[in-house]
C-alpha atoms as a PDB file:
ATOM      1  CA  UNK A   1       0.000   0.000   0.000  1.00  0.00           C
ATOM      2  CA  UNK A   2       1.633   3.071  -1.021  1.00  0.00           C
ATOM      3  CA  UNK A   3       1.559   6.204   1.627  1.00  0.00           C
ATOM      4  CA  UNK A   4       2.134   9.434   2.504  1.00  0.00           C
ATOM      5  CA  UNK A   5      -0.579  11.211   0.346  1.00  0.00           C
ATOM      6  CA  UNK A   6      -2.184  14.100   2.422  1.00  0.00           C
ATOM      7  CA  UNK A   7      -6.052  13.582   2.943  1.00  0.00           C
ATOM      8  CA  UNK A   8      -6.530  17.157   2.291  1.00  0.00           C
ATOM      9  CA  UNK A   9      -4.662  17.267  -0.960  1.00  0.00           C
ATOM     10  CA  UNK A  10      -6.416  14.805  -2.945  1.00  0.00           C
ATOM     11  CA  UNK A  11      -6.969  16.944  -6.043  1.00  0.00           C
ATOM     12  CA  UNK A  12      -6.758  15.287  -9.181  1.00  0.00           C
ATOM     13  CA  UNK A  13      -6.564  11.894  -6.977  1.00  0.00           C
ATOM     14  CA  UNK A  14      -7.832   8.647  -8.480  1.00  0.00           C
ATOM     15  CA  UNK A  15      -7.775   5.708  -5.851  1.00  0.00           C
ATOM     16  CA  UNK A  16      -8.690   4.782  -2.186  1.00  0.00           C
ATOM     17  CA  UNK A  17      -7.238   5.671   0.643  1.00  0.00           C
ATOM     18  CA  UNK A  18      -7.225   3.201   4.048  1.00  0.00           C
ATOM     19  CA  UNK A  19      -7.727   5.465   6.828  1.00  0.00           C
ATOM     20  CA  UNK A  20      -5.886   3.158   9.172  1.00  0.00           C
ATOM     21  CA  UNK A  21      -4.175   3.800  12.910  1.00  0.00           C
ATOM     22  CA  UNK A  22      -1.841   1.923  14.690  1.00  0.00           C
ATOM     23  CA  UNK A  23      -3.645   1.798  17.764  1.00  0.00           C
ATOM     24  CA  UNK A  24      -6.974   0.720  15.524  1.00  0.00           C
ATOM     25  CA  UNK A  25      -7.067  -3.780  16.319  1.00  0.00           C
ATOM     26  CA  UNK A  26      -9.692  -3.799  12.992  1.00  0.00           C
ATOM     27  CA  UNK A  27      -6.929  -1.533  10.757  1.00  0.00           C
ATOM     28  CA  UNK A  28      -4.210  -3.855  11.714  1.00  0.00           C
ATOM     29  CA  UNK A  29      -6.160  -7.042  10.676  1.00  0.00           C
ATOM     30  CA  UNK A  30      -7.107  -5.121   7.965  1.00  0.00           C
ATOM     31  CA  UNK A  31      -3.533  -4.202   6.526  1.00  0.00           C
ATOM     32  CA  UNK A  32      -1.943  -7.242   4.928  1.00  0.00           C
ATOM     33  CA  UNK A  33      -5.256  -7.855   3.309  1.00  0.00           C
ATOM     34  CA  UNK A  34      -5.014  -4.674   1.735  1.00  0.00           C
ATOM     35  CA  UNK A  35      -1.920  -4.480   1.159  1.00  0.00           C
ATOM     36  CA  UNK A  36      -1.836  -7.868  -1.133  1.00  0.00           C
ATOM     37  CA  UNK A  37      -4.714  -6.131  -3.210  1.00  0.00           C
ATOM     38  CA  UNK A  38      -2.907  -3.187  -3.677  1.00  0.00           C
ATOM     39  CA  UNK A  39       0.370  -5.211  -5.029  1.00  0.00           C
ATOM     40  CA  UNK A  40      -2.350  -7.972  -6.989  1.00  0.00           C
ATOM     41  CA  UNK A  41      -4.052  -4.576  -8.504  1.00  0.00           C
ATOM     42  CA  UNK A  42      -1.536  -1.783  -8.793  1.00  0.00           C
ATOM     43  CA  UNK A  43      -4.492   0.097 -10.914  1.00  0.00           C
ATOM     44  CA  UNK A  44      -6.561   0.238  -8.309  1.00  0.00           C
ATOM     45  CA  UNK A  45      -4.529   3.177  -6.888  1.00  0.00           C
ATOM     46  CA  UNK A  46      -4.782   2.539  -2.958  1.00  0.00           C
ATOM     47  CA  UNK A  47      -2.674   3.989  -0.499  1.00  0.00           C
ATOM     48  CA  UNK A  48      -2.356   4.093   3.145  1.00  0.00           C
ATOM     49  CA  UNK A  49      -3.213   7.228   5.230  1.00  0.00           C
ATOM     50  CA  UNK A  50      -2.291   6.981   9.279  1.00  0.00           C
ATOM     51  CA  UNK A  51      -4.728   8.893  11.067  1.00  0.00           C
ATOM     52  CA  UNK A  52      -3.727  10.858  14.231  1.00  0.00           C
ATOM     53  CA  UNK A  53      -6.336  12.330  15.512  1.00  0.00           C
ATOM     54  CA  UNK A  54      -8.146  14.395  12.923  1.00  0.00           C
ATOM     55  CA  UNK A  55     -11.841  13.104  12.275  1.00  0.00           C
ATOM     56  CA  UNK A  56     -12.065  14.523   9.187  1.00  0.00           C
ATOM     57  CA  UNK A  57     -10.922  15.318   5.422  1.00  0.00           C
ATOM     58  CA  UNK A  58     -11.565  17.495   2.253  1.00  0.00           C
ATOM     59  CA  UNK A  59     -12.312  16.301  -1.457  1.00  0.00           C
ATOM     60  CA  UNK A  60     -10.865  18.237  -4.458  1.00  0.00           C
ATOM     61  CA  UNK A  61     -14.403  20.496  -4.192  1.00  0.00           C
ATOM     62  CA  UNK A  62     -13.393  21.742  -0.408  1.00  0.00           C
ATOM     63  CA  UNK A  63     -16.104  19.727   0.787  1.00  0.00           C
ATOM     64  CA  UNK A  64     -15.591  18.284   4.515  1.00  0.00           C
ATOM     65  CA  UNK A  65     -16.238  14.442   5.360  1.00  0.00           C
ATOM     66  CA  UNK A  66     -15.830  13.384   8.348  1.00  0.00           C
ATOM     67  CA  UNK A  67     -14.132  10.142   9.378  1.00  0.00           C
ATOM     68  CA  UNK A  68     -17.184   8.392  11.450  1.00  0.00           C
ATOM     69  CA  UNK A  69     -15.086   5.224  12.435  1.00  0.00           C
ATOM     70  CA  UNK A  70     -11.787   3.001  11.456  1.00  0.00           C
ATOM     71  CA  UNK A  71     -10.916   1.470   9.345  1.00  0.00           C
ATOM     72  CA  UNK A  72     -12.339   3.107   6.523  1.00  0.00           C
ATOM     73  CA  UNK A  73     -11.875   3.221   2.671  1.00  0.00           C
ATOM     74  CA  UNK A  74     -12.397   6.055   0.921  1.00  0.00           C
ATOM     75  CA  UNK A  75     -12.664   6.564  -2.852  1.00  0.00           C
ATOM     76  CA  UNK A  76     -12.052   9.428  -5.244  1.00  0.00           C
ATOM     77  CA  UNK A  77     -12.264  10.295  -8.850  1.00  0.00           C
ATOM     78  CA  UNK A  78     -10.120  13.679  -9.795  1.00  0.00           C
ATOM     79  CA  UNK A  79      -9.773  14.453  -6.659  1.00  0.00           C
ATOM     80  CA  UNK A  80     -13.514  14.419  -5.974  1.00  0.00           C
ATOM     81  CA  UNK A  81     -15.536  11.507  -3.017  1.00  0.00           C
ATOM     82  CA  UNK A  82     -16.878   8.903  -4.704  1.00  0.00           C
ATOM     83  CA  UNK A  83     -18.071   6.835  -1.842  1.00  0.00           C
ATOM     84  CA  UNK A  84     -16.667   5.087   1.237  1.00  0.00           C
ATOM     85  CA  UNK A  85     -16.802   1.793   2.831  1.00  0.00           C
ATOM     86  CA  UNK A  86     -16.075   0.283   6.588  1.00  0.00           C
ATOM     87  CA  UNK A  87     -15.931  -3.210   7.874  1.00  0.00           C
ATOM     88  CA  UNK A  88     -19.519  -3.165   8.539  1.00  0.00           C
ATOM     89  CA  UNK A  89     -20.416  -2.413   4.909  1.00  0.00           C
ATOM     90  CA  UNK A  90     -18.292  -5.282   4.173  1.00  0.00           C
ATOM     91  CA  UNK A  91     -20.050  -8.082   6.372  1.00  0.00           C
ATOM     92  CA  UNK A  92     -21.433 -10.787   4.879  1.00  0.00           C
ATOM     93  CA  UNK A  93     -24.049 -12.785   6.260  1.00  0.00           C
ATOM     94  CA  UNK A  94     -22.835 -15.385   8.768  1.00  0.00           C
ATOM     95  CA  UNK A  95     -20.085 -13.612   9.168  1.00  0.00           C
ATOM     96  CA  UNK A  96     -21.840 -10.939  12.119  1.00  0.00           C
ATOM     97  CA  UNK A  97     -19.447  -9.449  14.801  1.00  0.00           C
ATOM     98  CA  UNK A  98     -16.359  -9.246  11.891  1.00  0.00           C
ATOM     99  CA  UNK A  99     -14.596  -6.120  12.071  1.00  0.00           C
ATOM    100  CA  UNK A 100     -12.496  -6.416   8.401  1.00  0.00           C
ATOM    101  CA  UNK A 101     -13.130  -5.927   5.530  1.00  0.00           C
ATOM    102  CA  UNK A 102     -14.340  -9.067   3.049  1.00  0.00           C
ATOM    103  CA  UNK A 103     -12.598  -9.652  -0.028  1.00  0.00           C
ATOM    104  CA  UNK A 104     -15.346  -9.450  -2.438  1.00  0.00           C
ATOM    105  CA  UNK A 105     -17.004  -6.637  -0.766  1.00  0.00           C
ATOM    106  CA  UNK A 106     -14.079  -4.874  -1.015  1.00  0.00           C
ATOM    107  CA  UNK A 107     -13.591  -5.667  -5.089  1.00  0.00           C
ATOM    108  CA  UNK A 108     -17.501  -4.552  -5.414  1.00  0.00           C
ATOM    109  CA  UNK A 109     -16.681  -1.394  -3.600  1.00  0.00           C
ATOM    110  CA  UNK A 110     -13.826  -0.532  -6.287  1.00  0.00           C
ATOM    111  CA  UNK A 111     -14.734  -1.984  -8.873  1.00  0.00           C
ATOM    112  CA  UNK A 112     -16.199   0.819 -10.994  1.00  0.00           C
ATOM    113  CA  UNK A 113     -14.604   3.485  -8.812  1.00  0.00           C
ATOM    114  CA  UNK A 114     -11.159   4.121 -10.572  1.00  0.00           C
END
């Protein structure tokens, strides 16, 4: 997973970005999951962002979204939200009381997005 990008420079960004933190259990399990996607789907553009604190971020427009709970994937097209998706958008049934992120959730989620 690539890093570093600033969540409130995203203009012109095409991707998702993990909101993740290293004292976040759910990110953590999350990680290497993510991290084999990005290196299976280099197109898909997504890169790491550690959060510290700040419960929020701006898309390309200036709009403000704010970071309701981690971890959290985030898309973007030119810089602008696309839509966003946590663990619990990810459950499948059966699977109640997971806190990551399913694999083909996940796909659904991007596919489309980039």
């Amino acid at each position: 997973i690539g890093s570093g990008i600033d969540s409130k420079d995203v203009k012109n960004f095409n991707g998702t970005i993990f909101f993740t933190a290293s004292w976040c259990d759910a990110c953590k399990r999350a990680k290497p999951f993510l991290k084999k996607l990005s290196t299976e789907r280099p197109d898909l553009n997504l890169m790491a962002f550690m959060h510290k604190g700040a419960a929020e971020y701006y898309d390309a427009d200036g709009k403000l979204h704010e970071i309701s709970g981690l971890p959290l994937l985030v898309t973007f097209k030119n810089g602008k939200f696309v839509k966003e998706m946590t663990p619990m958008d990810s459950l499948s049934a059966g699977k109640q009381g997971e806190d990551t992120f399913s694999k083909t959730k996940v796909m659904d989620h991007l596919r489309g997005a980039v």
